[in-house]
C-alpha atoms as a PDB file:
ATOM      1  CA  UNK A   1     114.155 105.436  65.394  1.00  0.00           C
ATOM      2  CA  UNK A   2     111.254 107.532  66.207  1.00  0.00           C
ATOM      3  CA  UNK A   3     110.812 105.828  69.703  1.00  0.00           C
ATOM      4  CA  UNK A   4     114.738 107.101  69.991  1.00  0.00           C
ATOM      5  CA  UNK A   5     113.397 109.953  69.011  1.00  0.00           C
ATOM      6  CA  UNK A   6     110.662 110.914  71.705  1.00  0.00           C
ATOM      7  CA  UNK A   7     112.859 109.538  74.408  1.00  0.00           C
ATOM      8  CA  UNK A   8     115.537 112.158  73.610  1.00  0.00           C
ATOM      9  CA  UNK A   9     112.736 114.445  74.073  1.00  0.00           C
ATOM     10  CA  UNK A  10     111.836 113.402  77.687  1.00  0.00           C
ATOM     11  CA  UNK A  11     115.707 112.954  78.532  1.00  0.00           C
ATOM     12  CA  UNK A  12     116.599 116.340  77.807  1.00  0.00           C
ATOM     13  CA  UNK A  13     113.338 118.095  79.350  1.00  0.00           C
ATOM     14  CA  UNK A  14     114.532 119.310  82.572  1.00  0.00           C
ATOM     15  CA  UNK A  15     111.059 119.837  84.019  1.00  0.00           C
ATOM     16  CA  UNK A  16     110.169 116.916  86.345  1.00  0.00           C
ATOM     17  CA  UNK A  17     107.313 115.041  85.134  1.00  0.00           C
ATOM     18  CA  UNK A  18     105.069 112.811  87.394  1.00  0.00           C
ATOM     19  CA  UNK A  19     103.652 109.324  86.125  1.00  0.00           C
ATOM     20  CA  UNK A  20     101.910 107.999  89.028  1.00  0.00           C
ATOM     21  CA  UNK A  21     100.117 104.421  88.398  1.00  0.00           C
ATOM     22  CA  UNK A  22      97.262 104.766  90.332  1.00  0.00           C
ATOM     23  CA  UNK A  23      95.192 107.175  92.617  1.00  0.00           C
ATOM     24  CA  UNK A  24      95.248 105.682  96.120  1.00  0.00           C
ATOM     25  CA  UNK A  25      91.123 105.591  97.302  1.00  0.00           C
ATOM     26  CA  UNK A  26      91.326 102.788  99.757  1.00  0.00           C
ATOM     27  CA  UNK A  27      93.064 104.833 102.698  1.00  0.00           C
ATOM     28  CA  UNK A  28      92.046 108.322 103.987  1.00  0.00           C
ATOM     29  CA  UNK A  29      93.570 111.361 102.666  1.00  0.00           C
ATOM     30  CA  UNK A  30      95.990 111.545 105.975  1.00  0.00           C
ATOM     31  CA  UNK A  31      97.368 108.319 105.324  1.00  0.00           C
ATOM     32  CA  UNK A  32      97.733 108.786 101.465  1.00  0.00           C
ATOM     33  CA  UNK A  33      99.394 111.659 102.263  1.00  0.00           C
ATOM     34  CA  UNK A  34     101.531 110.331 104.338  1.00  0.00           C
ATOM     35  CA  UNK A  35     102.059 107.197 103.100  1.00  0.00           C
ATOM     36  CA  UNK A  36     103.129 109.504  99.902  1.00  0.00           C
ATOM     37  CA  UNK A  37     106.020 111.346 102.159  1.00  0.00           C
ATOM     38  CA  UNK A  38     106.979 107.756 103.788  1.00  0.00           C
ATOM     39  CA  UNK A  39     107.524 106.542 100.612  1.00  0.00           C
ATOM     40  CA  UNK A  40     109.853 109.179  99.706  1.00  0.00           C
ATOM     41  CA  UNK A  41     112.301 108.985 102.575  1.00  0.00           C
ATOM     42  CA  UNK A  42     112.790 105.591 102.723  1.00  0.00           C
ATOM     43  CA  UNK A  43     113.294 105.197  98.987  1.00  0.00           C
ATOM     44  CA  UNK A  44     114.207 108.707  97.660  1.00  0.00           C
ATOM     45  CA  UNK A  45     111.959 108.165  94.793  1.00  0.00           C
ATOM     46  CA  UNK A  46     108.322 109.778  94.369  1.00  0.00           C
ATOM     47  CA  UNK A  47     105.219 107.190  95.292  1.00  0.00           C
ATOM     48  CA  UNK A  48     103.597 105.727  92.185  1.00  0.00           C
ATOM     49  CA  UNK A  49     100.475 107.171  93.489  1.00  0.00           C
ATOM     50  CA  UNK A  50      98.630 110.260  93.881  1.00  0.00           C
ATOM     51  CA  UNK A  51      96.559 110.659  97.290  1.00  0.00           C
ATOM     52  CA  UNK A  52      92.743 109.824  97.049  1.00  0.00           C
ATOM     53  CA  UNK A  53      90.584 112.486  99.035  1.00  0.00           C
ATOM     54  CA  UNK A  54      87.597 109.924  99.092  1.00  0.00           C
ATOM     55  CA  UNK A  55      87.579 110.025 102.942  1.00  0.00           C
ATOM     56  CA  UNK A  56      89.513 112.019 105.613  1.00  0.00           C
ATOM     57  CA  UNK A  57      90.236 110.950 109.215  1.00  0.00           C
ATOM     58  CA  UNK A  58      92.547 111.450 112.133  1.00  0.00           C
ATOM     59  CA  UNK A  59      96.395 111.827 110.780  1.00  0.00           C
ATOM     60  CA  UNK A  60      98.396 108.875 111.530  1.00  0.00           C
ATOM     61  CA  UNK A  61     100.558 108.812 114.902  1.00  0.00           C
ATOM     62  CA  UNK A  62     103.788 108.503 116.471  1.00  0.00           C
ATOM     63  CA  UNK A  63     103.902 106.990 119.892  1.00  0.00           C
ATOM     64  CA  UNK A  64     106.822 107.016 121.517  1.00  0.00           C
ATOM     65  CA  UNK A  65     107.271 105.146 124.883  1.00  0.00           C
ATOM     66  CA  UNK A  66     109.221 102.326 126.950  1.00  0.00           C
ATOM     67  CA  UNK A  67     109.143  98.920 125.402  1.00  0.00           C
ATOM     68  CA  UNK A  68     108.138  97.662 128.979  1.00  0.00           C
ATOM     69  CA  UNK A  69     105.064 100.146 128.658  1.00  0.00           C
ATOM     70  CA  UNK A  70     103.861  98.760 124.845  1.00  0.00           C
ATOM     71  CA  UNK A  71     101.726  96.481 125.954  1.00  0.00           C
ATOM     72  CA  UNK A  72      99.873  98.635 128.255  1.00  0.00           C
ATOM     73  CA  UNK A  73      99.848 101.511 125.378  1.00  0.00           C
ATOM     74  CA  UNK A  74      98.445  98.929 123.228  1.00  0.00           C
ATOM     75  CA  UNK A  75      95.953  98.495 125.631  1.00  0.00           C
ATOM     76  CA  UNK A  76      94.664 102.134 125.567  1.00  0.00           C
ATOM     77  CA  UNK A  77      94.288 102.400 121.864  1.00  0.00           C
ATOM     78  CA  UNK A  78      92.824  99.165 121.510  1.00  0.00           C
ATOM     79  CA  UNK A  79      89.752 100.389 123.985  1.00  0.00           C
ATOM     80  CA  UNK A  80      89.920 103.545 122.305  1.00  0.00           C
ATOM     81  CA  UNK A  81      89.480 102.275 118.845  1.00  0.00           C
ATOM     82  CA  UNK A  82      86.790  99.422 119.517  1.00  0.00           C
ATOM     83  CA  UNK A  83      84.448 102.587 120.696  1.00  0.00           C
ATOM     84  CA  UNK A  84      84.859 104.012 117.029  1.00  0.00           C
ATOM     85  CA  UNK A  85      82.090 103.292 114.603  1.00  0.00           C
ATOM     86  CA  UNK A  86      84.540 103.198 111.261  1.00  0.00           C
ATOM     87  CA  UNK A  87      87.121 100.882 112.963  1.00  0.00           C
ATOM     88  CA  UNK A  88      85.822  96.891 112.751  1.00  0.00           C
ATOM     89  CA  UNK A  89      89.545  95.325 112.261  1.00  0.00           C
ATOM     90  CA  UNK A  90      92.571  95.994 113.965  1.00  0.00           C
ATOM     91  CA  UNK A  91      95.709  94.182 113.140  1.00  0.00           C
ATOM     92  CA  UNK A  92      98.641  94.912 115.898  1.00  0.00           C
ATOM     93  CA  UNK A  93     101.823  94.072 112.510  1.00  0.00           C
ATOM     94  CA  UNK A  94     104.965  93.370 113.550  1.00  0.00           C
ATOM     95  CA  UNK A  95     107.806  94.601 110.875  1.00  0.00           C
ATOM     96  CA  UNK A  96     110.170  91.887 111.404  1.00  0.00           C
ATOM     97  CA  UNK A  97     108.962  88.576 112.000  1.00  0.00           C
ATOM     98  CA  UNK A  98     110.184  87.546 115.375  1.00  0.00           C
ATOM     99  CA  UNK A  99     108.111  84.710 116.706  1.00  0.00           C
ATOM    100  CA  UNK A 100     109.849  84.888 120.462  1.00  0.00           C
ATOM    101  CA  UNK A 101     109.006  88.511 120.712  1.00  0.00           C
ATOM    102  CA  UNK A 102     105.634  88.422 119.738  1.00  0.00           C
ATOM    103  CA  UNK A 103     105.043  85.597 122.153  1.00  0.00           C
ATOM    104  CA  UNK A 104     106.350  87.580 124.913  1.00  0.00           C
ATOM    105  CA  UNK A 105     103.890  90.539 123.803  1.00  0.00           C
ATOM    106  CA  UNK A 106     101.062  88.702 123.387  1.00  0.00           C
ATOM    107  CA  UNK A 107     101.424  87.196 126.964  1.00  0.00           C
ATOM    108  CA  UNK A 108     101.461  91.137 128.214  1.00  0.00           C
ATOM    109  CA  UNK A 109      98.524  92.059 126.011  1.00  0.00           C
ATOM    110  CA  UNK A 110      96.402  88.943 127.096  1.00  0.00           C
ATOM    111  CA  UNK A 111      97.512  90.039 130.953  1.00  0.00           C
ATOM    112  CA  UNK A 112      96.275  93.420 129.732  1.00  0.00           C
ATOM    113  CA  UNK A 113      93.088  91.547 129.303  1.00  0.00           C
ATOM    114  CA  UNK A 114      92.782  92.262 125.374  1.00  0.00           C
ATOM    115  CA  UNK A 115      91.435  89.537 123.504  1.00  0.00           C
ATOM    116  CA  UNK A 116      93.902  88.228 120.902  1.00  0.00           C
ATOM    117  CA  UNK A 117      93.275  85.985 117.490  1.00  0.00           C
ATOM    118  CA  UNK A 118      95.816  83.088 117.058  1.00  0.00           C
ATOM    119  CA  UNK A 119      99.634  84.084 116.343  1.00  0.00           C
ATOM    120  CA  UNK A 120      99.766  85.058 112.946  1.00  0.00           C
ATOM    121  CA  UNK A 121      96.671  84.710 111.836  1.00  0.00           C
ATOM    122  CA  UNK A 122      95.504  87.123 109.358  1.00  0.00           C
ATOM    123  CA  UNK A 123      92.170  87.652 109.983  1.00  0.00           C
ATOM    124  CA  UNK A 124      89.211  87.067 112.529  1.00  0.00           C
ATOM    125  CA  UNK A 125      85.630  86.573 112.161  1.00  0.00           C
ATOM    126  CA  UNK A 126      85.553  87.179 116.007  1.00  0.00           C
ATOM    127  CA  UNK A 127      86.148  91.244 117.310  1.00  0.00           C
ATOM    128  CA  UNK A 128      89.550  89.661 118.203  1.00  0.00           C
ATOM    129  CA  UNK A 129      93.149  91.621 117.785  1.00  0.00           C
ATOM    130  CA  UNK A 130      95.385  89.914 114.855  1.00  0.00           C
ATOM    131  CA  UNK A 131      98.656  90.018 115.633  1.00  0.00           C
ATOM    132  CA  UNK A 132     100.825  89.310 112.563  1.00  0.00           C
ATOM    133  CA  UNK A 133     103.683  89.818 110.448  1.00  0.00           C
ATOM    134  CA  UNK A 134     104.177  91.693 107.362  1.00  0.00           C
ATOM    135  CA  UNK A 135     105.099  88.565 105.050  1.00  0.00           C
ATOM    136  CA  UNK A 136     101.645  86.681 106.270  1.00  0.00           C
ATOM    137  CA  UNK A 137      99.484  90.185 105.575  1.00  0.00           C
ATOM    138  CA  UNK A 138     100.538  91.407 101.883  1.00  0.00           C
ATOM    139  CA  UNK A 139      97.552  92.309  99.812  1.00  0.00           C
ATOM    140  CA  UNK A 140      95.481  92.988 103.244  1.00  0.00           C
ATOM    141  CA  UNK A 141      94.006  95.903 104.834  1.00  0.00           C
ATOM    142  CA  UNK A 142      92.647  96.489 108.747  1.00  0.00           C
ATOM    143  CA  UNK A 143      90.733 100.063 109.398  1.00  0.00           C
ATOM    144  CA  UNK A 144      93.321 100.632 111.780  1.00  0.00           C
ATOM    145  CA  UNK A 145      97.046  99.352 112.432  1.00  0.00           C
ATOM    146  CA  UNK A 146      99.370  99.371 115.330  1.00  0.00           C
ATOM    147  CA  UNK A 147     102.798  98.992 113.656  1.00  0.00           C
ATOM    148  CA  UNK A 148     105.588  98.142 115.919  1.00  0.00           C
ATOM    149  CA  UNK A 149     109.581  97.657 114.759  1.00  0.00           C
ATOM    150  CA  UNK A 150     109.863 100.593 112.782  1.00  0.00           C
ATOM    151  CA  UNK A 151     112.653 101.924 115.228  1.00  0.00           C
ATOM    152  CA  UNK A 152     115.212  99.063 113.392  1.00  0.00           C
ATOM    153  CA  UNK A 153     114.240  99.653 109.801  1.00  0.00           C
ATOM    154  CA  UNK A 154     117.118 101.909 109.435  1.00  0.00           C
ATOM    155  CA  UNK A 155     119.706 100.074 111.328  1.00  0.00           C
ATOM    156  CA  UNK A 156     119.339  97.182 108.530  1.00  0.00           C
ATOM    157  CA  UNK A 157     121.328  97.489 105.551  1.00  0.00           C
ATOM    158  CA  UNK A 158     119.272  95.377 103.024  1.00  0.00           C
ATOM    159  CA  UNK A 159     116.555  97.466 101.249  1.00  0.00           C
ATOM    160  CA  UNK A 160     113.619  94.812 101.648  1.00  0.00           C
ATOM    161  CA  UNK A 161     113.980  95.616 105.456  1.00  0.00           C
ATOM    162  CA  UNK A 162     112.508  99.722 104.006  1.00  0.00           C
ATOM    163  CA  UNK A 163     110.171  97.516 101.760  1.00  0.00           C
ATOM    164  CA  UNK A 164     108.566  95.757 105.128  1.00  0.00           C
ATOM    165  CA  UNK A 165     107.862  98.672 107.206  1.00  0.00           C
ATOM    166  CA  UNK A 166     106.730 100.370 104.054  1.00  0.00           C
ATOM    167  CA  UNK A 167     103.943  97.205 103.508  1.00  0.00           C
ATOM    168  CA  UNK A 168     103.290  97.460 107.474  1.00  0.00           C
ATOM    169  CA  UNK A 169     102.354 100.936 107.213  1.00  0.00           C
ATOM    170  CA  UNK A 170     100.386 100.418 104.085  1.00  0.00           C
ATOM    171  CA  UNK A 171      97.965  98.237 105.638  1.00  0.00           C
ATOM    172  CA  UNK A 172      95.697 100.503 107.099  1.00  0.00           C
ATOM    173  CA  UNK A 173      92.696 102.528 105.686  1.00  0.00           C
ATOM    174  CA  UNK A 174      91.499 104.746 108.607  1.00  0.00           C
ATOM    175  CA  UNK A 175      94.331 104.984 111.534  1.00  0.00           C
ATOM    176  CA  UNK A 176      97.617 104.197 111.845  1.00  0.00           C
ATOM    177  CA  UNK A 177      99.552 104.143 115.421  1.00  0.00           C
ATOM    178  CA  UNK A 178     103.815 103.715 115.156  1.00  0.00           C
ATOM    179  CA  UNK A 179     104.378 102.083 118.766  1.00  0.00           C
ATOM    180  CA  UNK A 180     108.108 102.700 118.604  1.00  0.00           C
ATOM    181  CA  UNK A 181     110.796 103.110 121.860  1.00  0.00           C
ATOM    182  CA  UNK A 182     112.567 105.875 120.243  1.00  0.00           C
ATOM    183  CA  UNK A 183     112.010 108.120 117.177  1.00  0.00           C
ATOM    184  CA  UNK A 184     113.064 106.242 114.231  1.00  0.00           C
ATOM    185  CA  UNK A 185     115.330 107.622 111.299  1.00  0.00           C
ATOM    186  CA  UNK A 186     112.325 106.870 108.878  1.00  0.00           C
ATOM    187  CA  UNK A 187     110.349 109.416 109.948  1.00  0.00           C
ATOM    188  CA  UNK A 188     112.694 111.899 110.746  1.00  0.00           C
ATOM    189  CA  UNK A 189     112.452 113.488 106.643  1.00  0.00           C
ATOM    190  CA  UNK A 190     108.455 113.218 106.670  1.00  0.00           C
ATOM    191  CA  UNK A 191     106.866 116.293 107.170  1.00  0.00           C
ATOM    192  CA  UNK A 192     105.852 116.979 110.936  1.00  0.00           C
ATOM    193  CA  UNK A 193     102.462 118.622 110.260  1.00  0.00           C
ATOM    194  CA  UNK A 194     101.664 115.225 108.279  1.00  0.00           C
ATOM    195  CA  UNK A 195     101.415 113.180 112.331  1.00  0.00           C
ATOM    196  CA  UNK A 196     101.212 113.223 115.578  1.00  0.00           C
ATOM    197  CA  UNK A 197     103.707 112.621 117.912  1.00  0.00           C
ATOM    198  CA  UNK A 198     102.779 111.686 121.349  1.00  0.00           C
ATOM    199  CA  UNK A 199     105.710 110.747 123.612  1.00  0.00           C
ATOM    200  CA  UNK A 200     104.194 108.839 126.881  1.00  0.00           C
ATOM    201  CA  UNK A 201     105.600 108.999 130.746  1.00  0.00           C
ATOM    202  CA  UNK A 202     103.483 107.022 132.133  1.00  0.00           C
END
């Protein structure tokens, strides 16, 4: 009865009370902040985390461009990051898992001349770019992340579609670039001021 009790007490408080289960240290402020607002739009629930402020670093971006053009995008950060001292890993994470297309992009990237790990591999001992899914990456983390897909997540109905790009995103500790063809309905709630957007015309 008493446990009856004290819930009564929190039911009828009207104040909103926060009971995050962790405080997020692996990623840079940015991203936890970010990753805090992300989590809120797509699930219309608070994260179960507060934001760490071990670290800080550039604010995660939005880059907006042809699908033609991704490869040659992916290009430009990829030389760009390499030059930076706190990135050692980059994983290039596909949202949903669709062998043919990442086939098709990794032929552009190697014409690119980028240096690519084996398909869905999850890691490499080599300098090389990992190019994976989300399902063969849970649990890992890159310094930086090139997320492409995120432009369906809304157009799916199922929830575990959110809970992918939400992983993808997740993934990455010091930067975060969205490769996406148009802006994409997840983002559109998230606080501007909390990234980038870069829209290309090449």
């Amino acid at each position: 009865l008493s446990a009856f009790q004290i819930g009564n007490q929190f039911r009828e408080r009207e104040a909103f009370e926060r009971f995050p289960f962790a405080r997020n240290m692996r990623q840079s402020r940015q991203i936890g902040r970010f990753l805090e607002a992300v989590y809120q739009s797509m699930f219309g629930e608070v994260a179960p985390f507060d934001t760490g402020d071990r670290f800080d670093d550039v604010k995660p971006w939005l880059l907006i461009a042809k699908p033609a053009e991704f490869a040659f995008q992916i290009r430009r950060i990829w030389s760009v990051l390499r030059r930076s001292k706190s990135v050692a890993t980059i994983g290039l994470i596909q949202i949903n898992e669709d062998e043919v297309a990442l086939a098709r992009l990794r032929t552009a990237l190697e014409a690119e001349g980028i240096s690519l790990a084996a398909i869905w591999a999850p890691t490499d001992d080599q300098g090389r770019m990992i190019t994976t899914s989300v399902e063969r990456i849970k649990g890992l983390e890159y310094d930086a992340c090139i997320v492409i897909g995120l432009d369906d997540t809304e157009r799916a109905s199922l929830n575990f579609t959110k809970n992918r790009a939400y992983v993808a995103l997740s993934r990455a500790c010091r930067r975060i670039v969205m490769l996406c063809e148009e802006f994409p309905t997840a983002l559109q709630a998230v606080r501007r001021d909390l990234f980038e957007i870069v829209q290309t015309d090449v």
